[in-house]
N, C-alpha and C. Protein backbone atom coordinates (compact mmCIF):
# COMPACT_ATOMS: atom_id res chain seq x y z
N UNK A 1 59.55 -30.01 73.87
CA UNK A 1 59.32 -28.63 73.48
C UNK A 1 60.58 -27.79 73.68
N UNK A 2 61.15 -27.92 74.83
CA UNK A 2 62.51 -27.22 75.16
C UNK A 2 63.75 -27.55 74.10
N UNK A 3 63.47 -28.92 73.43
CA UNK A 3 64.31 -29.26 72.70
C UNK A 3 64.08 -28.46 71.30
N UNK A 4 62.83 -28.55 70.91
CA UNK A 4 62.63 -27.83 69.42
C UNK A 4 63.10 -26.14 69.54
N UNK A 5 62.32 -25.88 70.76
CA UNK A 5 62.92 -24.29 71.28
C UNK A 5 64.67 -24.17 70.72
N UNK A 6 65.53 -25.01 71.16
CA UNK A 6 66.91 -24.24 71.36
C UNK A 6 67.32 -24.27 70.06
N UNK A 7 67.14 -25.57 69.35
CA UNK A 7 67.71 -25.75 68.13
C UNK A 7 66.99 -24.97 67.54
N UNK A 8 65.69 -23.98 67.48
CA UNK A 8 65.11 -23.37 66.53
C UNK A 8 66.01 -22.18 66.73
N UNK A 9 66.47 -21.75 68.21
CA UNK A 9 66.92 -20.71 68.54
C UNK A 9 68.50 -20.37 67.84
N UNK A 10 69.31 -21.57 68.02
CA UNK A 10 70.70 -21.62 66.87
C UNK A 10 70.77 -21.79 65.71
N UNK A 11 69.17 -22.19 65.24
CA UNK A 11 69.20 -22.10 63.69
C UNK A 11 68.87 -20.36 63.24
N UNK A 12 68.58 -19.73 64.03
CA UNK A 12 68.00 -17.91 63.81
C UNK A 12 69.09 -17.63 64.14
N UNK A 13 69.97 -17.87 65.09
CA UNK A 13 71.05 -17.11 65.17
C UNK A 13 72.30 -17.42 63.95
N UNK A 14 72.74 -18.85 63.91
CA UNK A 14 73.08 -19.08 62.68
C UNK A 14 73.08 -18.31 61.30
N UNK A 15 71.80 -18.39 60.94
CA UNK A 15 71.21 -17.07 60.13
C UNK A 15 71.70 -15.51 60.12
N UNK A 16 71.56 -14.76 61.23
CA UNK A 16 71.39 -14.23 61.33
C UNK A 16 72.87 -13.47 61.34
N UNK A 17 73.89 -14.45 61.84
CA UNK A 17 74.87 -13.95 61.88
C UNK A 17 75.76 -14.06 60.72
N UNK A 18 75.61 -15.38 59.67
CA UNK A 18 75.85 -15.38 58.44
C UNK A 18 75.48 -14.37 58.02
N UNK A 19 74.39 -13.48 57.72
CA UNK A 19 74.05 -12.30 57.09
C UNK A 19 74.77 -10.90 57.49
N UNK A 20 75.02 -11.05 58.78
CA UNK A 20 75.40 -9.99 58.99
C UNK A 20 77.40 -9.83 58.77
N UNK A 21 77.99 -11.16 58.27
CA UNK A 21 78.73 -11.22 57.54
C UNK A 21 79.15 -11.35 56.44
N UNK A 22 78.36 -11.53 56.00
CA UNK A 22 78.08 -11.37 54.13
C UNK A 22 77.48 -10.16 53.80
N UNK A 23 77.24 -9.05 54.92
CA UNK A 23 76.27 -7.96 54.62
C UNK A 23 77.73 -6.42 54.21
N UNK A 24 76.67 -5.60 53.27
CA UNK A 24 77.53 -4.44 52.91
C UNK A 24 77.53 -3.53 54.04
N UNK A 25 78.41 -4.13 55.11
CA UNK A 25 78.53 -3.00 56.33
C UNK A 25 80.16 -2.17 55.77
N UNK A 26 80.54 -1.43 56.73
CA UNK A 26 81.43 -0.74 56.62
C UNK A 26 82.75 -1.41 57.01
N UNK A 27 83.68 -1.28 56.53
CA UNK A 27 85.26 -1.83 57.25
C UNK A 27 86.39 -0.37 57.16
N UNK A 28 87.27 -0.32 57.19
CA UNK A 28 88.19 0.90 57.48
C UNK A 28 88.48 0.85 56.59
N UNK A 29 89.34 0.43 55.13
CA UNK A 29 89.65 0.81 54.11
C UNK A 29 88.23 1.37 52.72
N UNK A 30 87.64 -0.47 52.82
CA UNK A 30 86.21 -0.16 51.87
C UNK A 30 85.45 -0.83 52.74
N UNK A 31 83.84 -1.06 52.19
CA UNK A 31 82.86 -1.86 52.37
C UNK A 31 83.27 -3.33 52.17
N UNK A 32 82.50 -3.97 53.81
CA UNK A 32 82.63 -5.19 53.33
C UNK A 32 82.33 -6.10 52.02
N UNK A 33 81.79 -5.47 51.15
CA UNK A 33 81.23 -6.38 49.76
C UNK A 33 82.12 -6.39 49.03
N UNK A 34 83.34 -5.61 48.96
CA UNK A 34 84.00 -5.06 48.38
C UNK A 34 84.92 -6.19 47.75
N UNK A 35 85.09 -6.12 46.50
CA UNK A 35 85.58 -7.59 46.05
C UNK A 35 87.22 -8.16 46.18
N UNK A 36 87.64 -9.18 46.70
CA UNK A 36 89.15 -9.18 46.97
C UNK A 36 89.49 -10.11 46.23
N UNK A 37 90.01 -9.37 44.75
CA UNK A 37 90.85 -10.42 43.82
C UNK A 37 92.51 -10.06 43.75
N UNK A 38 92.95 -10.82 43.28
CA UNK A 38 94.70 -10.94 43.55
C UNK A 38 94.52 -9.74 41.97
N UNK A 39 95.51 -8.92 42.22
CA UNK A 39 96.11 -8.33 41.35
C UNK A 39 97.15 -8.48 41.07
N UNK A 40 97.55 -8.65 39.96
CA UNK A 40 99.46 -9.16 39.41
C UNK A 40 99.24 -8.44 37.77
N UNK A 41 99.76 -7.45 37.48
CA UNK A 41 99.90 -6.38 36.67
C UNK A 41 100.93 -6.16 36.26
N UNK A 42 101.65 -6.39 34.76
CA UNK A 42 102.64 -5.16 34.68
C UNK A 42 102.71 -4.87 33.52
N UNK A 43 103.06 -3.69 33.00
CA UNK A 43 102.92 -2.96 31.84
C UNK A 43 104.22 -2.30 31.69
N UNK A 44 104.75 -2.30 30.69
CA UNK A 44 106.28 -1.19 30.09
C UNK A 44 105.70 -0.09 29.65
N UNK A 45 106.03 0.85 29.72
CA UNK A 45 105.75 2.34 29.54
C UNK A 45 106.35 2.69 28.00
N UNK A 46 107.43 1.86 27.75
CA UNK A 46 108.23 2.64 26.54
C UNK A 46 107.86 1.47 25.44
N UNK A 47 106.83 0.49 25.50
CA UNK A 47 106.52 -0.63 24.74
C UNK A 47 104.72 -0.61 24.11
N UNK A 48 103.96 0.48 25.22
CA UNK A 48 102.72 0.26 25.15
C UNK A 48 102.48 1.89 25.16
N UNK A 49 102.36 1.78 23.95
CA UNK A 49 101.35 3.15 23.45
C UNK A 49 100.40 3.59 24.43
N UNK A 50 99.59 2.89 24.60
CA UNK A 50 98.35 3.39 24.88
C UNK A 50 98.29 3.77 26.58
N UNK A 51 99.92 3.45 27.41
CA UNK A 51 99.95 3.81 28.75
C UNK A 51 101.24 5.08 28.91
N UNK A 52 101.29 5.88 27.14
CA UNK A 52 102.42 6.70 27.12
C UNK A 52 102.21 7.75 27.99
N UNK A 53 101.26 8.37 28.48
CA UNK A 53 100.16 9.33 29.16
C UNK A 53 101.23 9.05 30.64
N UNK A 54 101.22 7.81 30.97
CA UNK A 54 101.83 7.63 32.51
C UNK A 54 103.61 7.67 32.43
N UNK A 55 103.70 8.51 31.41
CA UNK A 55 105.52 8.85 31.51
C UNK A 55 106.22 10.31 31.99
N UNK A 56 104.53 10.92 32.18
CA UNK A 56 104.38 12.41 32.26
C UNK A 56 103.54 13.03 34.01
N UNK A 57 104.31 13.28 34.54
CA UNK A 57 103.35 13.90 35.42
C UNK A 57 101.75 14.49 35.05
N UNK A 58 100.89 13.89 35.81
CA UNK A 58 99.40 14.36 35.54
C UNK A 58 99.30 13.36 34.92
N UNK A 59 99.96 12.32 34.07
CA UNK A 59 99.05 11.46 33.23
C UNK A 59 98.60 10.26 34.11
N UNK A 60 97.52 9.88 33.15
CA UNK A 60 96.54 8.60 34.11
C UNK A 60 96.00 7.97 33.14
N UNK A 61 95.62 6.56 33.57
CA UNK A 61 95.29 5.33 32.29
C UNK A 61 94.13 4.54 33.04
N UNK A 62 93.90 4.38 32.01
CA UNK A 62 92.88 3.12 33.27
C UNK A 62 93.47 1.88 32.46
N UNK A 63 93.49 1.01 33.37
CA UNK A 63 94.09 -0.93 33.01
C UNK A 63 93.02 -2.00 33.11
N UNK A 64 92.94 -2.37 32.07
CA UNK A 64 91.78 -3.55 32.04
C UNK A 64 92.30 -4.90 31.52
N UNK A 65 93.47 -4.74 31.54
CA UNK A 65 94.99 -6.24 31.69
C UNK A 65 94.07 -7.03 32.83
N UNK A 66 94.63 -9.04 32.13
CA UNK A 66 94.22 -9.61 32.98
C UNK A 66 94.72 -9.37 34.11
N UNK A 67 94.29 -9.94 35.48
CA UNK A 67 94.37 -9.49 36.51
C UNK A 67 94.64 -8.47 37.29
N UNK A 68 93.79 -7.42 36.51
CA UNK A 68 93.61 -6.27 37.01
C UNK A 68 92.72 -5.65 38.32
N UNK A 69 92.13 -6.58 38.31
CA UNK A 69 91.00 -6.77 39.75
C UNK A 69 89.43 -7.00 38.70
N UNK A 70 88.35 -7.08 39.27
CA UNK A 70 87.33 -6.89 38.63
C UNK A 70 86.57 -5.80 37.82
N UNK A 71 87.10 -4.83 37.67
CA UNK A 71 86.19 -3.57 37.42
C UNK A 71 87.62 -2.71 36.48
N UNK A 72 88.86 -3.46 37.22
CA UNK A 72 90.31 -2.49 36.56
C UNK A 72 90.51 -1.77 37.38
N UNK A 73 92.09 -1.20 36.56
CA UNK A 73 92.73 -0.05 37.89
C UNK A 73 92.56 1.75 37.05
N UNK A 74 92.70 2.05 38.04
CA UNK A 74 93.37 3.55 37.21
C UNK A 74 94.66 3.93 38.18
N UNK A 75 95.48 4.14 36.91
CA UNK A 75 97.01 4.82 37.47
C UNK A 75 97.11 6.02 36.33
N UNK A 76 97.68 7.08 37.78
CA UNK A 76 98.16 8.29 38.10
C UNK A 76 99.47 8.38 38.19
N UNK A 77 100.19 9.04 37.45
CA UNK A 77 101.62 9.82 37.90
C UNK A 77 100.97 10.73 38.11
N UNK A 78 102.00 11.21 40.03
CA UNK A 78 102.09 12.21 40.34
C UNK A 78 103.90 12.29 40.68
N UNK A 79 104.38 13.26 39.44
CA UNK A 79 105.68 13.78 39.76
C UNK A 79 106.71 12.20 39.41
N UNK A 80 107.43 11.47 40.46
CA UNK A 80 107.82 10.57 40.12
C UNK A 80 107.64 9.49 40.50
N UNK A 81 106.28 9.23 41.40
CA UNK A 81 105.49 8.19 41.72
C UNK A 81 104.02 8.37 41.14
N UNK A 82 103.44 7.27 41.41
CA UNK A 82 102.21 6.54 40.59
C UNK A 82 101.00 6.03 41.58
N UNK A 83 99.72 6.39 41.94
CA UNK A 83 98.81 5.98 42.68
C UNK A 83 98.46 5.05 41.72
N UNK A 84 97.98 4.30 42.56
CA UNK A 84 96.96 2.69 41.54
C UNK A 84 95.89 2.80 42.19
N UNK A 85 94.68 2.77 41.69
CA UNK A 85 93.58 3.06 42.55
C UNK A 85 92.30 2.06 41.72
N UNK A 86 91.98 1.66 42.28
CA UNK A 86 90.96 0.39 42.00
C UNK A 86 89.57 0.67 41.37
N UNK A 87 88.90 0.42 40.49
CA UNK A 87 87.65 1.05 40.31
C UNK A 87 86.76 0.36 40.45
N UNK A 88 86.75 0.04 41.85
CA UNK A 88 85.08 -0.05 42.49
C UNK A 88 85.26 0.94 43.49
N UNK A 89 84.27 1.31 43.66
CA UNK A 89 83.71 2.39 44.55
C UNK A 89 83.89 1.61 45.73
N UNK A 90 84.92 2.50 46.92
CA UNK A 90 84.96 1.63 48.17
C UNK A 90 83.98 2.21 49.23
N UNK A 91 82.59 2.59 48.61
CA UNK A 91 82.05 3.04 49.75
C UNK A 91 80.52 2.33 49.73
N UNK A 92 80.64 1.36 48.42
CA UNK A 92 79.26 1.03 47.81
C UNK A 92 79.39 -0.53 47.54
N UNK A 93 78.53 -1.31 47.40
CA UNK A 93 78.59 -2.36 47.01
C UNK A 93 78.29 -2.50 45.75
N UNK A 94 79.12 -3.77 44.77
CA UNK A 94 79.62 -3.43 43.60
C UNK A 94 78.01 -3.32 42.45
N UNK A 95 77.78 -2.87 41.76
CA UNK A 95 76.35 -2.89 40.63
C UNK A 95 76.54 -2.24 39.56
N UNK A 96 76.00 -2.20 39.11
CA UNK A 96 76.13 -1.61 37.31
C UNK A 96 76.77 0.18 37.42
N UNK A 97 76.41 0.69 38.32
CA UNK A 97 76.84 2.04 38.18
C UNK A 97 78.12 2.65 39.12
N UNK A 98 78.38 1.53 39.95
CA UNK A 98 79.73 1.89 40.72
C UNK A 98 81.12 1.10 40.11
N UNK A 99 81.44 1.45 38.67
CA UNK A 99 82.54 1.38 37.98
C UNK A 99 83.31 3.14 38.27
N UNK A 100 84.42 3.14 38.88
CA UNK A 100 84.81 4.82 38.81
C UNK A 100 86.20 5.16 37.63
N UNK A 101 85.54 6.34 37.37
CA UNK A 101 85.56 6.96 35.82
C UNK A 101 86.91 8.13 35.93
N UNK A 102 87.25 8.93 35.42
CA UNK A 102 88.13 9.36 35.34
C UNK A 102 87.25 10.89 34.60
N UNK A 103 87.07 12.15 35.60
CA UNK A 103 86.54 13.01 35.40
C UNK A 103 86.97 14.44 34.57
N UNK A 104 87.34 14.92 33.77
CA UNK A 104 88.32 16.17 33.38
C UNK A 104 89.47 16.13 33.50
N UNK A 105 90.51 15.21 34.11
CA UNK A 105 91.58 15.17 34.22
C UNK A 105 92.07 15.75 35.54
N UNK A 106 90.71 15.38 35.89
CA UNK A 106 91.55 16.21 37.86
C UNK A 106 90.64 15.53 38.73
N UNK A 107 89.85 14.58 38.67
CA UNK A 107 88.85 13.79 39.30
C UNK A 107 88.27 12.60 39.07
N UNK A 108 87.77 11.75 40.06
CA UNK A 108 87.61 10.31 40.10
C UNK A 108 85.97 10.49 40.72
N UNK A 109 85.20 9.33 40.03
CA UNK A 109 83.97 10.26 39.99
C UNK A 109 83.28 8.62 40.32
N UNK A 110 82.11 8.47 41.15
CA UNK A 110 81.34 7.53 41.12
C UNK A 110 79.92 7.86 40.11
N UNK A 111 79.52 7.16 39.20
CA UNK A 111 78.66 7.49 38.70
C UNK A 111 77.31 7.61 39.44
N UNK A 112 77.38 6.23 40.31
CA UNK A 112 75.89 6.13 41.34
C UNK A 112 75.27 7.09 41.95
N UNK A 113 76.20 7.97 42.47
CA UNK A 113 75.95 8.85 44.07
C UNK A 113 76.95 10.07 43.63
N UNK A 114 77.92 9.93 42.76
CA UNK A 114 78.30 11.33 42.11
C UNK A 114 79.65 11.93 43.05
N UNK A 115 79.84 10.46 43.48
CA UNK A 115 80.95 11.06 44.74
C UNK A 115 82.11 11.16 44.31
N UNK A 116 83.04 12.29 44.76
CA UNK A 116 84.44 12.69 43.98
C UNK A 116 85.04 12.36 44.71
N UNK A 117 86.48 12.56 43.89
CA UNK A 117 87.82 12.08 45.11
C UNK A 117 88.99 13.35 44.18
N UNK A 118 89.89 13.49 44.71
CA UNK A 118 90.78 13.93 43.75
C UNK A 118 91.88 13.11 43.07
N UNK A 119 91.73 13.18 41.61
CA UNK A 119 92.57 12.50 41.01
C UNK A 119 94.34 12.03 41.84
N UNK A 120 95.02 13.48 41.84
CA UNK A 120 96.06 13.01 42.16
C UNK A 120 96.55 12.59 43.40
N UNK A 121 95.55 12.84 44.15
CA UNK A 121 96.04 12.33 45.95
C UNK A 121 95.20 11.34 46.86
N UNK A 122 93.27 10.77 45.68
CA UNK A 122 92.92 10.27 46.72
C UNK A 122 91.90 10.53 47.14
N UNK A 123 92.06 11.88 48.06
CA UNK A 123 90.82 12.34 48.65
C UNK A 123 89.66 12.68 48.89
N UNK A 124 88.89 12.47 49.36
CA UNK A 124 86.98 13.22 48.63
C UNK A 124 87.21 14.70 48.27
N UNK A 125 86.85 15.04 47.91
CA UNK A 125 86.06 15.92 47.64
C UNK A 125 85.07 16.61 48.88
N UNK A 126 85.44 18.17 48.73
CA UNK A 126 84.34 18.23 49.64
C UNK A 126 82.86 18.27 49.71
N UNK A 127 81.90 18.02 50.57
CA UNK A 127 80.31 17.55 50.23
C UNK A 127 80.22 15.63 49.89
N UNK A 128 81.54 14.92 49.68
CA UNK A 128 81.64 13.96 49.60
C UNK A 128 80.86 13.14 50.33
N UNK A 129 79.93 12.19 50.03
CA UNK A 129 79.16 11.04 50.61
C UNK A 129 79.92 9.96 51.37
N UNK A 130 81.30 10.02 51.54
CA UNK A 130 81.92 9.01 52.17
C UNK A 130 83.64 9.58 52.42
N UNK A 131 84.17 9.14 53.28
CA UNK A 131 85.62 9.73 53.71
C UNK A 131 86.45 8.49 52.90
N UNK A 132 85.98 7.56 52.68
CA UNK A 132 86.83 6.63 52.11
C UNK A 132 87.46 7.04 50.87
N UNK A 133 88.87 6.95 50.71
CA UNK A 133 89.29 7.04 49.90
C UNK A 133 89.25 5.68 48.50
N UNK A 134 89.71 5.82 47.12
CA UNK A 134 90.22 4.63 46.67
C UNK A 134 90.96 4.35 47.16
N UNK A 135 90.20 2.74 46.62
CA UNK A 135 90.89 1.63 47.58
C UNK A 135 92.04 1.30 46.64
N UNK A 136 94.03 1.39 46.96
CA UNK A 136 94.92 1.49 46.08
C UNK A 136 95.79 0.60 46.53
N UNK A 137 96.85 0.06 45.06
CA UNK A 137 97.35 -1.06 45.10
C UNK A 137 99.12 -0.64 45.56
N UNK A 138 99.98 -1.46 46.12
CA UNK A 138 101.14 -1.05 46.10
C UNK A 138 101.87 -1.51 44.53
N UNK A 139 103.12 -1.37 44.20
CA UNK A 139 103.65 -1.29 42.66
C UNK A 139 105.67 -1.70 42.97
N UNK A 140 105.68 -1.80 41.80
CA UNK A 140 107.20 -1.74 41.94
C UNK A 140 107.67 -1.07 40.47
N UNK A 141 108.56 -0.10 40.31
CA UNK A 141 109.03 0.56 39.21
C UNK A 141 110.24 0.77 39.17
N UNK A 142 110.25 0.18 38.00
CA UNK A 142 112.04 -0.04 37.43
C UNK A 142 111.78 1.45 36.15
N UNK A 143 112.92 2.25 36.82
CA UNK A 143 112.84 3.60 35.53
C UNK A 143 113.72 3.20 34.34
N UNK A 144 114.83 2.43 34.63
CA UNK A 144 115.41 1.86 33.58
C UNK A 144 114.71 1.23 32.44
N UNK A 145 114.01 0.50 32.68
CA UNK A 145 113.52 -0.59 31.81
C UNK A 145 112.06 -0.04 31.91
N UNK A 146 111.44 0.77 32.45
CA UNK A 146 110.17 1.82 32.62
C UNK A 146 108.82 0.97 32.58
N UNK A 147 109.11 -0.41 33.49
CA UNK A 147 108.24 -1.33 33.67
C UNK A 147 107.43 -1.43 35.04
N UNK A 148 106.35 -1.22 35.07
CA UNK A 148 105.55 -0.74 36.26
C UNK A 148 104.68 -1.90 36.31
N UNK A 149 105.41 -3.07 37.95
CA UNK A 149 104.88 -4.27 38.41
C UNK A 149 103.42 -3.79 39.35
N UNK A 150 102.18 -4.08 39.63
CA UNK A 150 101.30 -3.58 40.41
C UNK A 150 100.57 -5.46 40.63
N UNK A 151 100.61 -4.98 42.28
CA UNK A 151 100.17 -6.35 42.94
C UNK A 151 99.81 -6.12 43.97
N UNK A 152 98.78 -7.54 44.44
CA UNK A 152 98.74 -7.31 45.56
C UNK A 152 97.79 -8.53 45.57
C-alpha cells in the first residue's frame, strides 16, 4: 500500500508541475505562452514599395516576410531609429483575437481586451490592462544601402 501511495504521489506531482510549466503564467518581458520563433528579416527601403512609409519619421509597416515570427512584426520609425515590435499580444496567450493592429497612426491596439500601447515608444496606455510593453526585436541598419536586418 505504501508502495502504490508514493508512486501515485510523483505521478500528481509530475502532473502537476508539467502544467504549471506549460501554463499562461506571467514572465517579465511577456506571458509564458508566448511563442519563441527565430526571427531573421530583412527588407531594403529604397527596393520595396510597400515599406516606403519607414523612410519617414512616424512611418510604420507591418512585415509578414518569412520569418517574421508567427503573427509578424510591426516597424516604426521614430526620427532615425526604428522599434520592431512583435504582434502577439505579450500579455495574453496567443488565439484568434490577439493579432496587434496598428490604430490611427499613433497606436497599437489588442483587439481581445482593447489594450493600447503607444505607437512610437511602446508604452500602455493609460487604464491599460497590463504594464507589459511589446515584446521588440533588436535590428541592424545600413543608411547607405537603406537595408534594415531584424533578428533575433
Amino acid at each position: 500500500m505504501k508502495k502504490t501511495f508514493s508512486i501515485l504521489s510523483i505521478f500528481i506531482i509530475l502532473i502537476f508541475s508539467n502544467l504549471s510549466i506549460n501554463s499562461c503564467g506571467s514572465r517579465e518581458d511577456t506571458v509564458s505562452c508566448f511563442p519563441n520563433v527565430p526571427i531573421n528579416v530583412t527588407i531594403n527601403l529604397n527596393t520595396m514599395p510597400k515599406y516606403n512609409a519607414l523612410n519617414y519619421d512616424n512611418g510604420w509597416a507591418y512585415i509578414n516576410e518569412q520569418q517574421s515570427g508567427t503573427r509578424g512584426l510591426i516597424i516604426v520609425r521614430t526620427g532615425n531609429v526604428f522599434k520592431i515590435y512583435d504582434r502577439n499580444a505579450p500579455h495574453l496567450c496567443p488565439d484568434n483575437d490577439t493579432t496587434l493592429e496598428v490604430k490611427d497612426n499613433i497606436a497599437i491596439i489588442c483587439p481581445k481586451d482593447n489594450t493600447k500601447w503607444i505607437l512610437r515608444t511602446g508604452q500602455p496606455e493609460a487604464g491599460s490592462k497590463t504594464s507589459l510593453p511589446p515584446k521588440t526585436y533588436p535590428y541592424n541598419y545600413d543608411e547607405v544601402s537603406k537595408t534594415l536586418n531584424i533578428y533575433f
